[in-house]
C-alpha atoms as a PDB file:
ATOM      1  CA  UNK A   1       0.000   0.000   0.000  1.00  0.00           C
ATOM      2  CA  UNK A   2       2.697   2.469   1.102  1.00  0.00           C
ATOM      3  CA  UNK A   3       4.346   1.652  -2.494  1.00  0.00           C
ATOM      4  CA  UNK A   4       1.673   2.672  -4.907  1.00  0.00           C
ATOM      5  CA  UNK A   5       0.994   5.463  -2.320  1.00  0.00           C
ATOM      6  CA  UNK A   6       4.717   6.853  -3.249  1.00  0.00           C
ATOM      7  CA  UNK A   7       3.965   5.788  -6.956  1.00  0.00           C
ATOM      8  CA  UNK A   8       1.316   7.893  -7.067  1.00  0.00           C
ATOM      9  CA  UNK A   9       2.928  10.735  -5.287  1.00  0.00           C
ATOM     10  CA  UNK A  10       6.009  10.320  -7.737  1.00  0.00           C
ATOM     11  CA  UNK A  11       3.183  10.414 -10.312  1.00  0.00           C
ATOM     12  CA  UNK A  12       1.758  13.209  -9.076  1.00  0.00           C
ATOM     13  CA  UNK A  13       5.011  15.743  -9.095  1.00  0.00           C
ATOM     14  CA  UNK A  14       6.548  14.768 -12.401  1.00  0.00           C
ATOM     15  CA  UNK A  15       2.809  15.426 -13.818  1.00  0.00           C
ATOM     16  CA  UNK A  16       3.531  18.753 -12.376  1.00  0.00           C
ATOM     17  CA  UNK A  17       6.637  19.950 -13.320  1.00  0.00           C
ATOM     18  CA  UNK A  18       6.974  21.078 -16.870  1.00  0.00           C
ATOM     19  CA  UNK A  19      10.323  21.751 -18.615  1.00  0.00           C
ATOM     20  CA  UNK A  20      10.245  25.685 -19.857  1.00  0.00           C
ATOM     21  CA  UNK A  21      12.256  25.941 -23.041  1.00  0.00           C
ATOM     22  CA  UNK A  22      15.240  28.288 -22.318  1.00  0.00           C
ATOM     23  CA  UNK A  23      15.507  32.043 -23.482  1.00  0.00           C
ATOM     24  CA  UNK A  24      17.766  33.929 -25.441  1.00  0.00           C
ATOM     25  CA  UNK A  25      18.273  37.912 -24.876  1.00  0.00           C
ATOM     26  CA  UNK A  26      19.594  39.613 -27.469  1.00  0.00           C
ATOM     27  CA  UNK A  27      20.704  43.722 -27.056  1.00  0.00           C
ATOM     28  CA  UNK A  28      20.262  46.127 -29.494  1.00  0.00           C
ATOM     29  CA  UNK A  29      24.182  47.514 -29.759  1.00  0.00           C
ATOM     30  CA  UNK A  30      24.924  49.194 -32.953  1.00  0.00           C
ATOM     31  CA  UNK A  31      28.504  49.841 -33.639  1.00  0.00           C
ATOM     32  CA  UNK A  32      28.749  53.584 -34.963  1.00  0.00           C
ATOM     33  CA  UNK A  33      31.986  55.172 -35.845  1.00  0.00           C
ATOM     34  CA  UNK A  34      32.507  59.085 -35.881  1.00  0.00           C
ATOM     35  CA  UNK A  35      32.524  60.659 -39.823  1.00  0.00           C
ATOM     36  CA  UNK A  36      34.700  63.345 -40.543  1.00  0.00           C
ATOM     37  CA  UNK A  37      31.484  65.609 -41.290  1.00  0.00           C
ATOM     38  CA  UNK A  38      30.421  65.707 -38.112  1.00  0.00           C
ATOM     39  CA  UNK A  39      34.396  67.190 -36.903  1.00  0.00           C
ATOM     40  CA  UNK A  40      33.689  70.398 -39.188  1.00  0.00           C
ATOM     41  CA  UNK A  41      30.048  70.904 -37.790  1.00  0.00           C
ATOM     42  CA  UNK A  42      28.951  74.200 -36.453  1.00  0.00           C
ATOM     43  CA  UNK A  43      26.693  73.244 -34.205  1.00  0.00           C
ATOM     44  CA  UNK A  44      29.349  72.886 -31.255  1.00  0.00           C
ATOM     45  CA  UNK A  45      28.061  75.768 -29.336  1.00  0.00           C
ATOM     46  CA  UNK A  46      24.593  74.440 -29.440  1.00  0.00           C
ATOM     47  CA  UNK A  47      22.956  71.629 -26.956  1.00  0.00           C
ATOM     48  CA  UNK A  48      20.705  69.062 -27.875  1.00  0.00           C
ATOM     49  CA  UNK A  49      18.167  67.040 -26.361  1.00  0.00           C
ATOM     50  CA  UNK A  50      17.370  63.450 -27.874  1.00  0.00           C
ATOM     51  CA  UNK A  51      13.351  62.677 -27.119  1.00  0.00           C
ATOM     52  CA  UNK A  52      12.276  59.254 -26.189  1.00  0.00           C
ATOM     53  CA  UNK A  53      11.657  57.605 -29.606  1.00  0.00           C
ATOM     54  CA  UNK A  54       7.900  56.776 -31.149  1.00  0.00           C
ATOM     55  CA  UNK A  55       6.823  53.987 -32.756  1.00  0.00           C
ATOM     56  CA  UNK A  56       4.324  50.994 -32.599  1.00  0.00           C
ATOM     57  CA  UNK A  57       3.731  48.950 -29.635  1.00  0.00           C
ATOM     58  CA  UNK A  58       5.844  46.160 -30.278  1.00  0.00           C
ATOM     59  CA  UNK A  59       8.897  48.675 -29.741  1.00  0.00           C
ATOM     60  CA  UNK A  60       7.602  48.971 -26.130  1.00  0.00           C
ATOM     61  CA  UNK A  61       8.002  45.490 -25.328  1.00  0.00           C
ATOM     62  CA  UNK A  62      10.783  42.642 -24.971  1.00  0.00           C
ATOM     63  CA  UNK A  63       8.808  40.632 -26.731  1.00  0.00           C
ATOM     64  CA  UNK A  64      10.829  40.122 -30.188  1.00  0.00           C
ATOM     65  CA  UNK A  65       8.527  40.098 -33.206  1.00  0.00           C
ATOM     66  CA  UNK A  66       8.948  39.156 -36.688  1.00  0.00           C
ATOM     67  CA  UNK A  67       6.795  38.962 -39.805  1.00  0.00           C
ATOM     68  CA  UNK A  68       6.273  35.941 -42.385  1.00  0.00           C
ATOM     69  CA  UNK A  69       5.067  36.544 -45.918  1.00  0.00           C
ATOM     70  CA  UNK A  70       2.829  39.695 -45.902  1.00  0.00           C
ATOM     71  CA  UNK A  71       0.322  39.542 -43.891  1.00  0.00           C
ATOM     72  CA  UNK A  72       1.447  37.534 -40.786  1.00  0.00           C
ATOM     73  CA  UNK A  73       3.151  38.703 -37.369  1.00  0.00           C
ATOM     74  CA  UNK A  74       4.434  35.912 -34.570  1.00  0.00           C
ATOM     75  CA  UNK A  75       6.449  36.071 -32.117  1.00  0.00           C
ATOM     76  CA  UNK A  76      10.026  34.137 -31.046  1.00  0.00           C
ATOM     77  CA  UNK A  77       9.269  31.916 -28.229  1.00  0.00           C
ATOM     78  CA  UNK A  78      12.674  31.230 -27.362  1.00  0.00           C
ATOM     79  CA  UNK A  79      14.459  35.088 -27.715  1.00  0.00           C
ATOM     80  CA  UNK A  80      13.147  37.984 -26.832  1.00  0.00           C
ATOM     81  CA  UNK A  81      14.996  41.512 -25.972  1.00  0.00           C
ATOM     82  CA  UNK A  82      17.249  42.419 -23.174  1.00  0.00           C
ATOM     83  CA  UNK A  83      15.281  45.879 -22.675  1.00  0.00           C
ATOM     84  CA  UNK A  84      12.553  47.193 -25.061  1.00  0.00           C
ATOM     85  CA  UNK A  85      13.620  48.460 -28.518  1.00  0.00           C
ATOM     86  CA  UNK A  86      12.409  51.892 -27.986  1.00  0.00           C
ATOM     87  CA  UNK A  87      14.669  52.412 -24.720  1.00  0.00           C
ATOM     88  CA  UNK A  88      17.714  51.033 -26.352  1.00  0.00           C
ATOM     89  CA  UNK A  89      17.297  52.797 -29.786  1.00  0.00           C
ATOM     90  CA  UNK A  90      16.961  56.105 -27.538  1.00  0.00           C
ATOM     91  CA  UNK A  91      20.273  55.058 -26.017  1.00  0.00           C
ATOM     92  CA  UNK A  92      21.905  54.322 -29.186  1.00  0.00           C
ATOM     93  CA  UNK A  93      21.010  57.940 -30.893  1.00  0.00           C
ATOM     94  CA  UNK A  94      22.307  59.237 -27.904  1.00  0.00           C
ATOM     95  CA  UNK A  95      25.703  57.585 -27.578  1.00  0.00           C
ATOM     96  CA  UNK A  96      26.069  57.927 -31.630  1.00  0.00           C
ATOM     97  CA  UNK A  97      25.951  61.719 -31.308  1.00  0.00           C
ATOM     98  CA  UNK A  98      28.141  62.023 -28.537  1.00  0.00           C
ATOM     99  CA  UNK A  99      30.300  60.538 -29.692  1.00  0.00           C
ATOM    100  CA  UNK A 100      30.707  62.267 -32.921  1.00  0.00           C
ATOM    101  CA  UNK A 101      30.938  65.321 -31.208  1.00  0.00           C
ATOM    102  CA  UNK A 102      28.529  67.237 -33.030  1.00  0.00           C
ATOM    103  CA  UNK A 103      26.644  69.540 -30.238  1.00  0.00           C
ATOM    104  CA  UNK A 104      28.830  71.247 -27.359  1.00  0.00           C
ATOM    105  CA  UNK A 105      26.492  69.072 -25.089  1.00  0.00           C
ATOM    106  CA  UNK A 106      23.689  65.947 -25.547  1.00  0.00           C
ATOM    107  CA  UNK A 107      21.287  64.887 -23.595  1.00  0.00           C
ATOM    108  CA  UNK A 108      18.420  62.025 -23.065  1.00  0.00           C
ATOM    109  CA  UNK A 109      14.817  62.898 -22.891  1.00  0.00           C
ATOM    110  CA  UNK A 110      15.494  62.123 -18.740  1.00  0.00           C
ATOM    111  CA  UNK A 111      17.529  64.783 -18.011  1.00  0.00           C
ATOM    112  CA  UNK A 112      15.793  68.275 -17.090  1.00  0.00           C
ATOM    113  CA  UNK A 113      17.999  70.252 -18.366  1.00  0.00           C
ATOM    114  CA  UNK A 114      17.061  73.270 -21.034  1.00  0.00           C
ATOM    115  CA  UNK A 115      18.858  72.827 -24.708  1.00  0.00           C
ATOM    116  CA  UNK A 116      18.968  74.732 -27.987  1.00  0.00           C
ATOM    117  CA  UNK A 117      17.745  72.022 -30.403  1.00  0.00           C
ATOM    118  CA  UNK A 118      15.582  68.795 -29.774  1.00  0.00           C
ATOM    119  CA  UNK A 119      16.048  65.794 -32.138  1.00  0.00           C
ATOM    120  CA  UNK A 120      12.923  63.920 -32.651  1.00  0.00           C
ATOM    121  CA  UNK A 121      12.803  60.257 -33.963  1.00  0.00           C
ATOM    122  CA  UNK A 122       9.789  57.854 -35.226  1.00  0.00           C
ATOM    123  CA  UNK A 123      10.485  54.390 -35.591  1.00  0.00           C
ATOM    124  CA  UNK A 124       8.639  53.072 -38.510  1.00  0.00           C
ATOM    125  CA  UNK A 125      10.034  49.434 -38.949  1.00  0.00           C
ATOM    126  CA  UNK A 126      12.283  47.167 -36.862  1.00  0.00           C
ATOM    127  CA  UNK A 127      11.621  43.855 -37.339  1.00  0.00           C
ATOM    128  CA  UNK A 128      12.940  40.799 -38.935  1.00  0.00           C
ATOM    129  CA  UNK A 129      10.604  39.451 -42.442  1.00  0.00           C
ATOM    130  CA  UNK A 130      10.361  35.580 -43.813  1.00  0.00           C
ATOM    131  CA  UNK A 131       9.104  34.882 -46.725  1.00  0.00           C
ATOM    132  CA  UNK A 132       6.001  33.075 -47.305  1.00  0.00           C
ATOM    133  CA  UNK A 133       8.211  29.667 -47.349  1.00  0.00           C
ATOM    134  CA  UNK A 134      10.169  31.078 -45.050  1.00  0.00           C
ATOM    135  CA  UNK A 135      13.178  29.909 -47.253  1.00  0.00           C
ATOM    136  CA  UNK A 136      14.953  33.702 -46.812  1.00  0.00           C
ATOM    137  CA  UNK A 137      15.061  36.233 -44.551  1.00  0.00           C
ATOM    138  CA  UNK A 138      15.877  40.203 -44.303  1.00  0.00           C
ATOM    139  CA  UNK A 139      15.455  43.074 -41.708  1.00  0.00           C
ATOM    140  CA  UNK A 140      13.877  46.113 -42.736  1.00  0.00           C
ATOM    141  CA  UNK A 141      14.530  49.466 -40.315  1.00  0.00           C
ATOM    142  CA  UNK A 142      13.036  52.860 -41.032  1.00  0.00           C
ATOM    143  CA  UNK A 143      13.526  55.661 -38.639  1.00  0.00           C
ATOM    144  CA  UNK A 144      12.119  59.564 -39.166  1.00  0.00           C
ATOM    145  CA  UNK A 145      13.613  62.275 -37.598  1.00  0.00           C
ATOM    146  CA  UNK A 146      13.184  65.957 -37.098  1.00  0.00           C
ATOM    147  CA  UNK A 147      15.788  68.426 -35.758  1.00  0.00           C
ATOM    148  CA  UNK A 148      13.679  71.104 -33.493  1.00  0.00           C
ATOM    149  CA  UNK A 149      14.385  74.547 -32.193  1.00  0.00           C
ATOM    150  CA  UNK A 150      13.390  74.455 -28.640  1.00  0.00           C
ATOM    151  CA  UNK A 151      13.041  78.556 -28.887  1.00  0.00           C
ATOM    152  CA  UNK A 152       9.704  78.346 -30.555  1.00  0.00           C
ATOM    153  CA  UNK A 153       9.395  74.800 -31.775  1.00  0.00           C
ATOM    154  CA  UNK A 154      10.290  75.196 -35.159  1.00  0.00           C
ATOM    155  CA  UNK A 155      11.001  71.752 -37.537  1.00  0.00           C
ATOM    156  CA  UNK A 156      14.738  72.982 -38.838  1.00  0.00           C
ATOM    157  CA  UNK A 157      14.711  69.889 -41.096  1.00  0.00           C
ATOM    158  CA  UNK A 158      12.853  66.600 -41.345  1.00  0.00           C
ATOM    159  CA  UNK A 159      14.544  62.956 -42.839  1.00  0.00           C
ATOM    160  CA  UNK A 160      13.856  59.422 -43.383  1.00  0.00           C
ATOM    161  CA  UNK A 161      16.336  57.106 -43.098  1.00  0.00           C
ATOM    162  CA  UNK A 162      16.130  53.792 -44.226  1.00  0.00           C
ATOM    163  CA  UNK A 163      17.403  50.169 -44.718  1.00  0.00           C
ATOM    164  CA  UNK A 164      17.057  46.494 -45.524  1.00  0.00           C
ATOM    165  CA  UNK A 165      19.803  43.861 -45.492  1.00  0.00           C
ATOM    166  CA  UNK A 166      19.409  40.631 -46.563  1.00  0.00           C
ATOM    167  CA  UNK A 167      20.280  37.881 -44.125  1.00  0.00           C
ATOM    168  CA  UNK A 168      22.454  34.449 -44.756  1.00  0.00           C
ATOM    169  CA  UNK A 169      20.941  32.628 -41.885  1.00  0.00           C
ATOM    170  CA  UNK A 170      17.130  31.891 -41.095  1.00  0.00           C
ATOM    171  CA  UNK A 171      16.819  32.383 -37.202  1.00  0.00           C
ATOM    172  CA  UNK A 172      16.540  35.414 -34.533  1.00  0.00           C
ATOM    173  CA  UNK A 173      20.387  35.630 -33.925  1.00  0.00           C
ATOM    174  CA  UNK A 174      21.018  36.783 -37.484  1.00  0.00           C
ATOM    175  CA  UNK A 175      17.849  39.147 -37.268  1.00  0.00           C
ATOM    176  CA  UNK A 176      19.496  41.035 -34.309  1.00  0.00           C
ATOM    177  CA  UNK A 177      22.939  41.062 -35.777  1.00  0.00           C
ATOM    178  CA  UNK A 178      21.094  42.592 -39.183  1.00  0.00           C
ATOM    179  CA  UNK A 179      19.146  45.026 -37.174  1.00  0.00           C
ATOM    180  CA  UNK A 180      21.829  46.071 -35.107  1.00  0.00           C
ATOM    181  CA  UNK A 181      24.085  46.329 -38.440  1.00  0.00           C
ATOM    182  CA  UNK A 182      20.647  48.343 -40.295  1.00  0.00           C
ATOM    183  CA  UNK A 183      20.766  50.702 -37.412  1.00  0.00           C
ATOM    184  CA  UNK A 184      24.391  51.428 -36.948  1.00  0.00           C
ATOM    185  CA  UNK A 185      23.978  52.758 -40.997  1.00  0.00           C
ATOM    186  CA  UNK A 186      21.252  54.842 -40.280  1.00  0.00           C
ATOM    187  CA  UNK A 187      22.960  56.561 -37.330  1.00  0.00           C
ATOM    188  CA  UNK A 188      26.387  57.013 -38.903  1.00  0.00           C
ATOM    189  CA  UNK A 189      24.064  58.675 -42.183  1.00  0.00           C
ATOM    190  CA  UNK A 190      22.310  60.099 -39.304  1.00  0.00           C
ATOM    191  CA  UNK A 191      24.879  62.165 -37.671  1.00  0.00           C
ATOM    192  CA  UNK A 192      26.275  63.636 -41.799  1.00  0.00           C
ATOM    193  CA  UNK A 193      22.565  64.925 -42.087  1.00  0.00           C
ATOM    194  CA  UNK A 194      22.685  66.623 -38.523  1.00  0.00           C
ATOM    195  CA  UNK A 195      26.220  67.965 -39.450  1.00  0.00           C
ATOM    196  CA  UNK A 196      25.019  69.024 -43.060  1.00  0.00           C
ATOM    197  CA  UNK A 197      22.306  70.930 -41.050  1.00  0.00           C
ATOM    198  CA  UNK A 198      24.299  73.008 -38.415  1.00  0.00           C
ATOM    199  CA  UNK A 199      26.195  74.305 -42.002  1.00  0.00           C
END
């Protein structure tokens, strides 16, 4: 009796226990190096303020999203983000500007401090695309932004940016090394436009 009783209770916990599959975070971490347009910029004397960045919902979350022929949007279930997209882009702009030593001074959209100019950025894509058979894959990032002056909230000048690379490999690793490569582009062509504008 007190065997099938400790069968049963054996029974019982492995019924319970289920096996979670393990998750992979991935960081958005462009690389960005400094261009040589952005050393001859006149806008050294000026400050600017980088705004949290705008975009859809899924750029609020960890969750890491991805879209399969042209109409259909799933999720990874075994990656998601290390913080959300929108936080980290927000980073990125603001350590790719820093460092190229455009503005006298740059600031996140947390600090209270006053500045000339505010830079404005809408994230229209940043996700990773399959085809219908899923037999390729490609990232696709598009990113607006707007150069403001905080004075009297004038648009100085408005650009798109955008980029799609094709990817070798078929899986979530090779979508964040694509989007992190997409977005290091756009911020390097970034920072030329914001120097071409304080000419």
């Amino acid at each position: 009796m007190k065997y099938l009783i400790w069968i049963g209770f054996i029974w019982l916990i492995s019924g319970c226990t289920v096996t979670q599959p393990y998750i992979y975070e991935y960081r958005i971490a462009p690389k960005i190096g400094a261009s040589d347009d952005a050393k001859v910029a006149s806008c050294k004397t000026k400050s600017l303020k980088v705004a949290q960045v705008f975009g859809t919902p899924r750029l609020m979350s960890q969750t890491m999203r991805y879209t399969k022929g042209e109409y259909e949007e799933h999720s990874f279930t075994e990656s998601k983000w290390s913080t959300t997209p929108a936080t980290a882009i927000s980073a990125a702009i603001v350590k790719s500007i820093r460092e190229s030593h455009i503005f006298a001074s740059v600031s996140s959209f947390r600090s209270r401090s006053r500045s000339d100019l505010v830079l404005e950025s809408n994230i229209e894509e940043f996700i990773q695309h399959f085809s219908e058979d899923t037999n390729s894959s490609y990232v696709d990032v598009s990113v607006d932004m707007s150069l403001i002056n905080s004075k009297n909230s004038q648009v100085i000048e408005s650009k798109n940016f955008k980029r799609k690379i094709q990817l070798e490999n078929l899986n979530a690793q090779a979508g964040v090394e694509g989007l992190n490569r997409a977005l290091a582009e756009i911020l390097e062509e970034s920072n030329k436009w914001l120097s071409g504008v304080c000419k």
